[in-house]
ModelCIF file with pLDDT and N, C-alpha, C, O atoms, coordinates in Angstrom:
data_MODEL
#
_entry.id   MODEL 
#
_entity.id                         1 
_entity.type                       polymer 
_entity.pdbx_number_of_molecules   1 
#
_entity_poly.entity_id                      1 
_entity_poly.type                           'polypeptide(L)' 
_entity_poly.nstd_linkage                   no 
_entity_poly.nstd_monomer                   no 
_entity_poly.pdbx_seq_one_letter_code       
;(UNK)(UNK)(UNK)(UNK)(UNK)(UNK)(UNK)(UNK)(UNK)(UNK)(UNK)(UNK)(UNK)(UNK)(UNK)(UNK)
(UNK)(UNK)(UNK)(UNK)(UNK)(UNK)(UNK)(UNK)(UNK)(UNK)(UNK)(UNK)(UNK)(UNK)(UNK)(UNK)
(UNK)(UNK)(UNK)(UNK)(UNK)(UNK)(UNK)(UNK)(UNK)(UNK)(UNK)(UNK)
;
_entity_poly.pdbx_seq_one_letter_code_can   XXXXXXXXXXXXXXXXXXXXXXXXXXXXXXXXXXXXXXXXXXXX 
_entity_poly.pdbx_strand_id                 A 
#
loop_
_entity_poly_seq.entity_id 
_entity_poly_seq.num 
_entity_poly_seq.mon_id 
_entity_poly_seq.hetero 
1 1  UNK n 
1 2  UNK n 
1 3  UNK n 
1 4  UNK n 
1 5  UNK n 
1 6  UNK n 
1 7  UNK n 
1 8  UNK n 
1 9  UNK n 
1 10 UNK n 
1 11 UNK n 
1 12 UNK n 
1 13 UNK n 
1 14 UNK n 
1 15 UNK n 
1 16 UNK n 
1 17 UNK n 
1 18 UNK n 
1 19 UNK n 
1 20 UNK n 
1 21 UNK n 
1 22 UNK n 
1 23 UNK n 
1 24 UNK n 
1 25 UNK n 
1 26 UNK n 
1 27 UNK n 
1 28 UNK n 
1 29 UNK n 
1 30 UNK n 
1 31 UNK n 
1 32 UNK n 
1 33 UNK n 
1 34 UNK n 
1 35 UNK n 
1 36 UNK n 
1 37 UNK n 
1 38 UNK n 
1 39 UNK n 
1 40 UNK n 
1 41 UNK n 
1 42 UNK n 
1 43 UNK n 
1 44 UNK n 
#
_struct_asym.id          A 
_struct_asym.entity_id   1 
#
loop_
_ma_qa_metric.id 
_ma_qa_metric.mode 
_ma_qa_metric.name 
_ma_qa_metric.software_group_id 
_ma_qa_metric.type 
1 global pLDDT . pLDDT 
2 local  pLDDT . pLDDT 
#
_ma_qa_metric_global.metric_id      1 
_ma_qa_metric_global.metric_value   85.86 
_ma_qa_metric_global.model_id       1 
_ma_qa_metric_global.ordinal_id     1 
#
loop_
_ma_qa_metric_local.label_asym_id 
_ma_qa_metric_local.label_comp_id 
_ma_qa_metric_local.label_seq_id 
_ma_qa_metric_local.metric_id 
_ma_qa_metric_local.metric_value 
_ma_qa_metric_local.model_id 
_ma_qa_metric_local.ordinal_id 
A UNK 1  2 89.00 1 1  
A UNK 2  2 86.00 1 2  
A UNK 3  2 85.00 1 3  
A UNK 4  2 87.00 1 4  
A UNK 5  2 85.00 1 5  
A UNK 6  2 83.00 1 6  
A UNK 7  2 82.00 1 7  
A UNK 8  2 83.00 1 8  
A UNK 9  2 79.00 1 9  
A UNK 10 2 74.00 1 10 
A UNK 11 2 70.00 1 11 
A UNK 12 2 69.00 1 12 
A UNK 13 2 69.00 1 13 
A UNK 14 2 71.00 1 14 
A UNK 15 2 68.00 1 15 
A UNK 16 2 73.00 1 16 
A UNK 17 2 84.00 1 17 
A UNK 18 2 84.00 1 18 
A UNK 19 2 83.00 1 19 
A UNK 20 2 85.00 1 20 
A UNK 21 2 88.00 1 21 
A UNK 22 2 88.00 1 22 
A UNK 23 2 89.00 1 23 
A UNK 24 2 92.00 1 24 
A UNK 25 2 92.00 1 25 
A UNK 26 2 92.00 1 26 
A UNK 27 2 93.00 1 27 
A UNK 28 2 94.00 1 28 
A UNK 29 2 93.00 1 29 
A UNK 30 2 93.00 1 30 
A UNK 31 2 94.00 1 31 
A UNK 32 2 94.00 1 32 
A UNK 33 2 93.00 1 33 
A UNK 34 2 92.00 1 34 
A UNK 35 2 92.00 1 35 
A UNK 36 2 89.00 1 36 
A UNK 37 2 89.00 1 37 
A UNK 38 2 90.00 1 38 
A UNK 39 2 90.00 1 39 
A UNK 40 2 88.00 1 40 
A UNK 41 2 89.00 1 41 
A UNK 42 2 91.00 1 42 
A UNK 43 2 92.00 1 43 
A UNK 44 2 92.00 1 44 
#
loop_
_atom_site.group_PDB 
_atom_site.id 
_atom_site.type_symbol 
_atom_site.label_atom_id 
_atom_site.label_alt_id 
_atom_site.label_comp_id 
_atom_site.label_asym_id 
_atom_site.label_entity_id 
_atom_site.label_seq_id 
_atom_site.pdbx_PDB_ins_code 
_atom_site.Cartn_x 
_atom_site.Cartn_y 
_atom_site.Cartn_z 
_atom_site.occupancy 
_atom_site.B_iso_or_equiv 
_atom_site.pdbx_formal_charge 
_atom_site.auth_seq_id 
_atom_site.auth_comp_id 
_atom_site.auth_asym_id 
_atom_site.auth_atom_id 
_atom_site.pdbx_PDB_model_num 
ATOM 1   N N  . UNK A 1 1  ? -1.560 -31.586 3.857   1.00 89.00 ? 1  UNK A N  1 
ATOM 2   C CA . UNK A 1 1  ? -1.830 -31.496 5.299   1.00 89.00 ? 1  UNK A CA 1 
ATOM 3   C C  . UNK A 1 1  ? -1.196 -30.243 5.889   1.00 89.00 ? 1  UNK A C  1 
ATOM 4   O O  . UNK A 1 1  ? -1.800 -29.516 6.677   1.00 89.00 ? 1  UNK A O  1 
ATOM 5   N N  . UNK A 1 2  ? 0.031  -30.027 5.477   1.00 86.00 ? 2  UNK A N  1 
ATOM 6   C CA . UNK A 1 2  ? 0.753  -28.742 6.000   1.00 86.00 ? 2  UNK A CA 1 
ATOM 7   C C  . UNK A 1 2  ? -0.226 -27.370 5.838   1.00 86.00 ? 2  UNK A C  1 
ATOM 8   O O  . UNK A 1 2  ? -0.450 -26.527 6.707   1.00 86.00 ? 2  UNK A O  1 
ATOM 9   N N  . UNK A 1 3  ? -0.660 -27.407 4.656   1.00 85.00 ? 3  UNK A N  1 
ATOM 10  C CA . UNK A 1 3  ? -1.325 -26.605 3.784   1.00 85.00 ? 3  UNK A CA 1 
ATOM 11  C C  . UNK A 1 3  ? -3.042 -26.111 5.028   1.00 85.00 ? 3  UNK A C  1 
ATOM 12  O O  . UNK A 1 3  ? -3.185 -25.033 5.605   1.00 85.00 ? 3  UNK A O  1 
ATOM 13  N N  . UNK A 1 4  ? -3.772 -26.992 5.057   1.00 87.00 ? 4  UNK A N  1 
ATOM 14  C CA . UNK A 1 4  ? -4.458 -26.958 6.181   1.00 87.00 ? 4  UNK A CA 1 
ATOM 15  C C  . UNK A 1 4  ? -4.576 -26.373 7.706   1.00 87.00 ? 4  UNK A C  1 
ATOM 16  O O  . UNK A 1 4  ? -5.365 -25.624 8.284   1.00 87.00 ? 4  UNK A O  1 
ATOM 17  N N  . UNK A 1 5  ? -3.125 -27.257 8.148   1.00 85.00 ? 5  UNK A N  1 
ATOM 18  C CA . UNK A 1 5  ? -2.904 -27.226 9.438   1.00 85.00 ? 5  UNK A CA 1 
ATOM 19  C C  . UNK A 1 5  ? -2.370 -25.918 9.733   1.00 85.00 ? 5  UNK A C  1 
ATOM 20  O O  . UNK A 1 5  ? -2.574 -25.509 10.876  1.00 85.00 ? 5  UNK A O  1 
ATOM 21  N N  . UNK A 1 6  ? -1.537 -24.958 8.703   1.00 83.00 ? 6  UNK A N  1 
ATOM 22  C CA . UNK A 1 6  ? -1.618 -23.726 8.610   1.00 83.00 ? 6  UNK A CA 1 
ATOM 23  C C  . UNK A 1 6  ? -1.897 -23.016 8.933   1.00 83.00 ? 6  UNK A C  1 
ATOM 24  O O  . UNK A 1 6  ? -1.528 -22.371 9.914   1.00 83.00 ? 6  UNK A O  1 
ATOM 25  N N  . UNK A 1 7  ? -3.104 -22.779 7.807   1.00 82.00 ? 7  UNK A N  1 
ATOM 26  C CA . UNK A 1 7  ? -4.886 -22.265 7.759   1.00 82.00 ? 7  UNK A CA 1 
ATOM 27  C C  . UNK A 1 7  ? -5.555 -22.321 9.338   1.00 82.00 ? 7  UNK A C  1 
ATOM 28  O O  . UNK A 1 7  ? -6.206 -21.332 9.673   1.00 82.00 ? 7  UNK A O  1 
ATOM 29  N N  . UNK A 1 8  ? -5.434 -23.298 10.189  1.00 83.00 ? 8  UNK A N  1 
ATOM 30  C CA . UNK A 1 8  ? -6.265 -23.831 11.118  1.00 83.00 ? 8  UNK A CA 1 
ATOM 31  C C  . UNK A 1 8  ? -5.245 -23.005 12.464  1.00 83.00 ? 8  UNK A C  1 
ATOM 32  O O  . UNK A 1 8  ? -5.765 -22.555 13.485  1.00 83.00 ? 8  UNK A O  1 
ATOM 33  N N  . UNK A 1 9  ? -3.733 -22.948 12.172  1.00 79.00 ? 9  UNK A N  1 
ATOM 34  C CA . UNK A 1 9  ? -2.892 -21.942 13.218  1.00 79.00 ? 9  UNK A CA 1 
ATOM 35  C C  . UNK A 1 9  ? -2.588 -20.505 12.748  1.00 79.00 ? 9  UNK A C  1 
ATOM 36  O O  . UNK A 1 9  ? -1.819 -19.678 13.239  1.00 79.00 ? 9  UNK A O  1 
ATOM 37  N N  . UNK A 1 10 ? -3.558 -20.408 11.444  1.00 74.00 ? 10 UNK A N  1 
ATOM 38  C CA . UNK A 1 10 ? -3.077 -18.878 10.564  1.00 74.00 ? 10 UNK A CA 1 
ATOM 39  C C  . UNK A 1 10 ? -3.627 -17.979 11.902  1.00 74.00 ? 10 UNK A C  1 
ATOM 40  O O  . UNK A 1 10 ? -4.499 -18.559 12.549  1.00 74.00 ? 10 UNK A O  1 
ATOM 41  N N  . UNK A 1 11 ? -3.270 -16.785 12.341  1.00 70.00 ? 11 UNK A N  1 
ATOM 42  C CA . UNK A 1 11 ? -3.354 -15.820 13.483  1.00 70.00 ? 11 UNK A CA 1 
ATOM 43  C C  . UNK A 1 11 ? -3.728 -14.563 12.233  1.00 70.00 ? 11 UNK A C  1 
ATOM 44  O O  . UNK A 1 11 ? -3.103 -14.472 11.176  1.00 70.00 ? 11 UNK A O  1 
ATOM 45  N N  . UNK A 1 12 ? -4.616 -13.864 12.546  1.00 69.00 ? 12 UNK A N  1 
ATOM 46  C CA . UNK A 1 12 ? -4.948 -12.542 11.212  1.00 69.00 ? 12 UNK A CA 1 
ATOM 47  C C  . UNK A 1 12 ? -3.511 -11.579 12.821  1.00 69.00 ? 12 UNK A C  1 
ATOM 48  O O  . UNK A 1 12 ? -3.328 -11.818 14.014  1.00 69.00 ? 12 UNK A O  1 
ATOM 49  N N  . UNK A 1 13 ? -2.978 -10.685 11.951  1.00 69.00 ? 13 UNK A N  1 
ATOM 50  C CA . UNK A 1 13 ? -1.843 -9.429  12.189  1.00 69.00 ? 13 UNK A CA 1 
ATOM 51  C C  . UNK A 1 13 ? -2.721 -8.342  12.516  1.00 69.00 ? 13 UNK A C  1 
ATOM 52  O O  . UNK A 1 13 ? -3.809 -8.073  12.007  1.00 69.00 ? 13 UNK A O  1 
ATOM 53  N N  . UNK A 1 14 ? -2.263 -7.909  13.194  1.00 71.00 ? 14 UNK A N  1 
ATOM 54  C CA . UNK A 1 14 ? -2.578 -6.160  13.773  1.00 71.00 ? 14 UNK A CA 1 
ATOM 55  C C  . UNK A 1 14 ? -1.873 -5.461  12.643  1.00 71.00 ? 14 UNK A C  1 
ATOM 56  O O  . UNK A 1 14 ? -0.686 -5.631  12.365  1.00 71.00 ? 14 UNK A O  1 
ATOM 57  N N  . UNK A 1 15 ? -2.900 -4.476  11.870  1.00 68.00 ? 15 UNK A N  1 
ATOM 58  C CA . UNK A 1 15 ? -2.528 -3.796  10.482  1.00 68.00 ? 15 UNK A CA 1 
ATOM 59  C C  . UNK A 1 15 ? -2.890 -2.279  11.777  1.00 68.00 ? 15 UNK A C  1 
ATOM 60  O O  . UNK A 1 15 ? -3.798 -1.808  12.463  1.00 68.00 ? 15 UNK A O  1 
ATOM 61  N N  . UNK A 1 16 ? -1.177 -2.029  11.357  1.00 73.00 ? 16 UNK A N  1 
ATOM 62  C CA . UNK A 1 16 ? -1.126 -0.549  12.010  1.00 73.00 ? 16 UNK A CA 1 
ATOM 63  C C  . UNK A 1 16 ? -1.569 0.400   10.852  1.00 73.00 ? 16 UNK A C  1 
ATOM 64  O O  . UNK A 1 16 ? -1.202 0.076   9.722   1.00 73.00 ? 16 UNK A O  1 
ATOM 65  N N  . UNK A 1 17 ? -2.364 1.608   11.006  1.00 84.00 ? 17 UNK A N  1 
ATOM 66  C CA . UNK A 1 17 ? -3.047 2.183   9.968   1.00 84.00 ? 17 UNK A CA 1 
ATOM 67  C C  . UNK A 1 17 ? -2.041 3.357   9.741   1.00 84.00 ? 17 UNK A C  1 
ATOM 68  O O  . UNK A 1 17 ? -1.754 3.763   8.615   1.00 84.00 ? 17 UNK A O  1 
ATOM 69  N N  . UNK A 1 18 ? -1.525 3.874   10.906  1.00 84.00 ? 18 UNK A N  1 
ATOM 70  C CA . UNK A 1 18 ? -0.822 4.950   10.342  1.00 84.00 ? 18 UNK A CA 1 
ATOM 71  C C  . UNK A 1 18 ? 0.515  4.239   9.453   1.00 84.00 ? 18 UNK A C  1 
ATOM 72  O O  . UNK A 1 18 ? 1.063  4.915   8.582   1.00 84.00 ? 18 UNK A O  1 
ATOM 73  N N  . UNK A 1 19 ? 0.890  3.105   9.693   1.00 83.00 ? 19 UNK A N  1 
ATOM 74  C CA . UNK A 1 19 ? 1.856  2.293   8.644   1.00 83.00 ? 19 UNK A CA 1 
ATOM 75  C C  . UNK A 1 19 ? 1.492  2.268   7.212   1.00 83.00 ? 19 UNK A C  1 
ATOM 76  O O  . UNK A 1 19 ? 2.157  2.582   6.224   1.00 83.00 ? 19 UNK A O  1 
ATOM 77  N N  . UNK A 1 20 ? 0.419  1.873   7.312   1.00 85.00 ? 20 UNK A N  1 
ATOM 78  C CA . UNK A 1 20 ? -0.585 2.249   6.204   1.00 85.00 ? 20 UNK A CA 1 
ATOM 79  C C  . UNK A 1 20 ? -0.774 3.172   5.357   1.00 85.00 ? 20 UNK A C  1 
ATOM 80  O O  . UNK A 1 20 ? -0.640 3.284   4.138   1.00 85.00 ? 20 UNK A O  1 
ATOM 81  N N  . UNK A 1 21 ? -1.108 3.819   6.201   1.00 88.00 ? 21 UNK A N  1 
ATOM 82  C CA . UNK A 1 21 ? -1.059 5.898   5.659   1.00 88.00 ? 21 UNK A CA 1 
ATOM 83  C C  . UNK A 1 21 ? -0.450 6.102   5.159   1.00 88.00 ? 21 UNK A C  1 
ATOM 84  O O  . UNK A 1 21 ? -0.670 6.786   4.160   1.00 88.00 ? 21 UNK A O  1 
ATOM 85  N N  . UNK A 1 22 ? 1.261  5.487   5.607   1.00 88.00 ? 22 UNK A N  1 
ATOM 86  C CA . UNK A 1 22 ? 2.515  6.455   4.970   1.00 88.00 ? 22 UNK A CA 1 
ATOM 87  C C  . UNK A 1 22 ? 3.243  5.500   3.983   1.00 88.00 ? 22 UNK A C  1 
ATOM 88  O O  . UNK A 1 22 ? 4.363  5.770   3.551   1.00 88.00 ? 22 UNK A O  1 
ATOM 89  N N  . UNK A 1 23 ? 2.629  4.481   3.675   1.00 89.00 ? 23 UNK A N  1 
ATOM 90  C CA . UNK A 1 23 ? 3.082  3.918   2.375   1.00 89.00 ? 23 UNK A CA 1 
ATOM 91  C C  . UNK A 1 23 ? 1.868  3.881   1.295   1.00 89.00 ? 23 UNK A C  1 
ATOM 92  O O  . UNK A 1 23 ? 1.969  3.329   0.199   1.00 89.00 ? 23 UNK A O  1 
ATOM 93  N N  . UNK A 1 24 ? 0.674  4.569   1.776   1.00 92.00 ? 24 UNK A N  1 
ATOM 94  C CA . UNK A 1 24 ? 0.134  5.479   0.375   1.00 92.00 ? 24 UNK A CA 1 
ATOM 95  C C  . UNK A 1 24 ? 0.521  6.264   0.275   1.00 92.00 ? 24 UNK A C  1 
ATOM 96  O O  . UNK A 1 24 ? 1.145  6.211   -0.785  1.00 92.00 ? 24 UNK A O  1 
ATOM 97  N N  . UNK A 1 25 ? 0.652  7.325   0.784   1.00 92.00 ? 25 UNK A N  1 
ATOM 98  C CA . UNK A 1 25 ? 1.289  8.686   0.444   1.00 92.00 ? 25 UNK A CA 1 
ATOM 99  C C  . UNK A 1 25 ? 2.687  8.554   -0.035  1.00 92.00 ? 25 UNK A C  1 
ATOM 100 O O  . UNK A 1 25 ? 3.275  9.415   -0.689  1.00 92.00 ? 25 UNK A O  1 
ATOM 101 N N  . UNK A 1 26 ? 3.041  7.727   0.234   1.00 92.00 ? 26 UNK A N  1 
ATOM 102 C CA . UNK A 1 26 ? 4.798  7.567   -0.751  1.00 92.00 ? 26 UNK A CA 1 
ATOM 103 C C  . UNK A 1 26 ? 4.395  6.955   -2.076  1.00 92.00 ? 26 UNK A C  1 
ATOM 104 O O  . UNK A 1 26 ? 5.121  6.997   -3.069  1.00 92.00 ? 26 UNK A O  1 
ATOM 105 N N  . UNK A 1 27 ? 3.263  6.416   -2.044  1.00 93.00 ? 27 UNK A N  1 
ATOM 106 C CA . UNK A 1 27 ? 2.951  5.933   -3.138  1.00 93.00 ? 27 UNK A CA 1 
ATOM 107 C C  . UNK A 1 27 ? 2.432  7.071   -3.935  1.00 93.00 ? 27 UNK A C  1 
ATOM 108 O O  . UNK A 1 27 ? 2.780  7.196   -5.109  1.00 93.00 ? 27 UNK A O  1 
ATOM 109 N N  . UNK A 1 28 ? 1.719  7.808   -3.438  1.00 94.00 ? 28 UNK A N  1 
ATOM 110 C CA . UNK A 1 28 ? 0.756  8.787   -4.088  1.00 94.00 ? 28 UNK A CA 1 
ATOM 111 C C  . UNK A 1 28 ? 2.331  9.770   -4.840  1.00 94.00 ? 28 UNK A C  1 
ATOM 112 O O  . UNK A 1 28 ? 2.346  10.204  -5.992  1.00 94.00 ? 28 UNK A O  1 
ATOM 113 N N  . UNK A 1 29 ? 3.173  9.876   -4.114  1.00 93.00 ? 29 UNK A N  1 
ATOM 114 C CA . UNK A 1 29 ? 3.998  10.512  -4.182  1.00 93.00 ? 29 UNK A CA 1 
ATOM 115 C C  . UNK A 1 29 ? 5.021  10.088  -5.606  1.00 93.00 ? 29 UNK A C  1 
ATOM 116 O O  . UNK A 1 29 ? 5.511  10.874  -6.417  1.00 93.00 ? 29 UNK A O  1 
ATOM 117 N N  . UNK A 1 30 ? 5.152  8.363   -5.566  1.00 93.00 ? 30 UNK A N  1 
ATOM 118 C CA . UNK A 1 30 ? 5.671  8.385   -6.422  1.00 93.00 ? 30 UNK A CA 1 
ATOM 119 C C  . UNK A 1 30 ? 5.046  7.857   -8.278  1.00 93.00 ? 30 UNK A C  1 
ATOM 120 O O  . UNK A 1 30 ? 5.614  7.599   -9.339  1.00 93.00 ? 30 UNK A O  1 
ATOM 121 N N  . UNK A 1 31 ? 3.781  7.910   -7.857  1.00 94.00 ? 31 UNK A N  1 
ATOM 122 C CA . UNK A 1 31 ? 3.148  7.978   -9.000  1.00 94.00 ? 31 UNK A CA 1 
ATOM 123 C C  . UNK A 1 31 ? 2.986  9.329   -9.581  1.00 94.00 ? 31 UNK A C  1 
ATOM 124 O O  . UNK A 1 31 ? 2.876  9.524   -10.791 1.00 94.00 ? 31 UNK A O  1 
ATOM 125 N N  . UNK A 1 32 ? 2.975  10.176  -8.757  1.00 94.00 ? 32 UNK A N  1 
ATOM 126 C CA . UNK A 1 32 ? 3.185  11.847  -9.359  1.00 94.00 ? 32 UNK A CA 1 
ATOM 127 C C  . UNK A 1 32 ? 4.267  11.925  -9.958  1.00 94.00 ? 32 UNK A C  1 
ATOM 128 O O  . UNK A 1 32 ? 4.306  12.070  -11.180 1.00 94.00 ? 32 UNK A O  1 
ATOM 129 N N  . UNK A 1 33 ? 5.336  11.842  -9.209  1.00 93.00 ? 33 UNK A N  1 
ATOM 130 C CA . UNK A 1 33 ? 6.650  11.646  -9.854  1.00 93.00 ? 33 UNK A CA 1 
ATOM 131 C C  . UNK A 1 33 ? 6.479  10.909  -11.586 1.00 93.00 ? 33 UNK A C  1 
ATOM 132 O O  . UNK A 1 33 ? 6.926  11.591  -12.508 1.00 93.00 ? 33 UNK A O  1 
ATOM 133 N N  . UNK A 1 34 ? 6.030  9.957   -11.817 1.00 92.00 ? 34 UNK A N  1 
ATOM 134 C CA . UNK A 1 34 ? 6.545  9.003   -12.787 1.00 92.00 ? 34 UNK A CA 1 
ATOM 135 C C  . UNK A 1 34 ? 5.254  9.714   -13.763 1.00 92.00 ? 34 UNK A C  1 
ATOM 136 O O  . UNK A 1 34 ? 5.561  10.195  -14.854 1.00 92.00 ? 34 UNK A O  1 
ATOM 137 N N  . UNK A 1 35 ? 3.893  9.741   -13.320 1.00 92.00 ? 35 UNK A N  1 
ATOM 138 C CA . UNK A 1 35 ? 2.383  10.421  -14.359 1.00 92.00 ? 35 UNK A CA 1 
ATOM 139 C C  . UNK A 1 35 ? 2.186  12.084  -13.873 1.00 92.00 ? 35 UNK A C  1 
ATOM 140 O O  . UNK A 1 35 ? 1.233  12.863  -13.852 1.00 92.00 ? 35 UNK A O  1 
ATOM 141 N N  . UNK A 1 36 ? 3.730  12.162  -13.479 1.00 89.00 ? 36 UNK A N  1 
ATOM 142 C CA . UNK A 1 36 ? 2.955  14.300  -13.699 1.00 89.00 ? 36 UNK A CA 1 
ATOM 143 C C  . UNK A 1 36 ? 2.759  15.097  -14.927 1.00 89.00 ? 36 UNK A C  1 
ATOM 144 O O  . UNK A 1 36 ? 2.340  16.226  -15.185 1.00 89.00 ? 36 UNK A O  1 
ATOM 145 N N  . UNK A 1 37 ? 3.330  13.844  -15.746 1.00 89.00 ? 37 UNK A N  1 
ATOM 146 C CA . UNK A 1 37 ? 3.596  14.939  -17.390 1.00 89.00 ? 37 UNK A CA 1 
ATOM 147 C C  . UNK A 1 37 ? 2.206  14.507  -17.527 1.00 89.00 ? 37 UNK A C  1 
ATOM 148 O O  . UNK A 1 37 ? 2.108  14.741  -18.731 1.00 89.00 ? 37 UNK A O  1 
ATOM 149 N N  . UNK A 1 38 ? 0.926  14.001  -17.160 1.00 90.00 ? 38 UNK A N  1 
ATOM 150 C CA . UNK A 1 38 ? -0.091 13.572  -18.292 1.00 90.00 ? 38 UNK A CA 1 
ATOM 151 C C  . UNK A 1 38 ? -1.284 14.541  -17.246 1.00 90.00 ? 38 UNK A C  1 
ATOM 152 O O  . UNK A 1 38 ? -2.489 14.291  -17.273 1.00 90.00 ? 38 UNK A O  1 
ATOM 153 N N  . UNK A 1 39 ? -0.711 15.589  -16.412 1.00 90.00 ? 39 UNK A N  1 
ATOM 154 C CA . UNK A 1 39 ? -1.962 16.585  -15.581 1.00 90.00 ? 39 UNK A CA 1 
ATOM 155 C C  . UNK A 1 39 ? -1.132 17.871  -15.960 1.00 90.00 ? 39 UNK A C  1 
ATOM 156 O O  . UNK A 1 39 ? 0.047  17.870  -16.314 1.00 90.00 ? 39 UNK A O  1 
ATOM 157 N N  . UNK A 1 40 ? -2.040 19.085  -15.808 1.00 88.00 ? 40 UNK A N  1 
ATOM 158 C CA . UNK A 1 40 ? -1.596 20.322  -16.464 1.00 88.00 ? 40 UNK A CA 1 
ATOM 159 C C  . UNK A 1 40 ? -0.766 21.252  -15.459 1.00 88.00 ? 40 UNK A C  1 
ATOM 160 O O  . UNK A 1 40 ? -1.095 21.157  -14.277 1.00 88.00 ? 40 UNK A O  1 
ATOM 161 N N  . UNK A 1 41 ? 0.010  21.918  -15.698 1.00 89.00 ? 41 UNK A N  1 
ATOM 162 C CA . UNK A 1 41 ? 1.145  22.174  -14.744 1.00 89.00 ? 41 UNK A CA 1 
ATOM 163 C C  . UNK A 1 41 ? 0.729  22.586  -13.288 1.00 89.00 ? 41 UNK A C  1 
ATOM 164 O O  . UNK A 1 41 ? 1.421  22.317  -12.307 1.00 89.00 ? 41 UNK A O  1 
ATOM 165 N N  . UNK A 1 42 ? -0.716 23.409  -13.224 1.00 91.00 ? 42 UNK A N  1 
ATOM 166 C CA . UNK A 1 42 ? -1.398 24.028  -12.317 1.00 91.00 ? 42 UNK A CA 1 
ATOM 167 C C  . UNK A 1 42 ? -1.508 22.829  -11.294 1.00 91.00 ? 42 UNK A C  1 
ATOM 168 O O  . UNK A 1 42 ? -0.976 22.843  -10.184 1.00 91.00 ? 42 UNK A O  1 
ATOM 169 N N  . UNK A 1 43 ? -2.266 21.785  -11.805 1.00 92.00 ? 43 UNK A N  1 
ATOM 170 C CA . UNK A 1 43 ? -2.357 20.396  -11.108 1.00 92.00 ? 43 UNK A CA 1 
ATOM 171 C C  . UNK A 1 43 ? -1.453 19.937  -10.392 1.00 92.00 ? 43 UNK A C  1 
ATOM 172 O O  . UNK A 1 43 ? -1.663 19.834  -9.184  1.00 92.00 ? 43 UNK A O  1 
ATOM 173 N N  . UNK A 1 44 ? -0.090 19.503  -11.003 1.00 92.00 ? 44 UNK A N  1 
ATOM 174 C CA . UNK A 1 44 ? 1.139  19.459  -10.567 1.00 92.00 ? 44 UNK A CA 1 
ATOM 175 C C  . UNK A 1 44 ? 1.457  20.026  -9.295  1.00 92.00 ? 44 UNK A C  1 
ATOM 176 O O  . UNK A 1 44 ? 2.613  19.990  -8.875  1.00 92.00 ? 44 UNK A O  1 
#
């Protein structure tokens, strides 16, 4: 019942985009970091 009644008061969140933005780009950032050895230095 909890499980339901939930669902039925779940509210969807305001997804701020520029919040968004800047935790791909830290992401983008730190996957370069960890896969830069496997692109050619120019890439880099």
């Amino acid at each position: 019942i909890r499980h339901y009644v939930t669902q039925l008061l779940h509210s969807d969140k305001k997804v701020d985009m520029e919040q968004v933005s800047d935790s791909q780009v830290l992401m983008r950032s730190r996957i370069l970091r960890e896969n830069g050895k496997y692109i050619p230095r120019q890439s880099f």
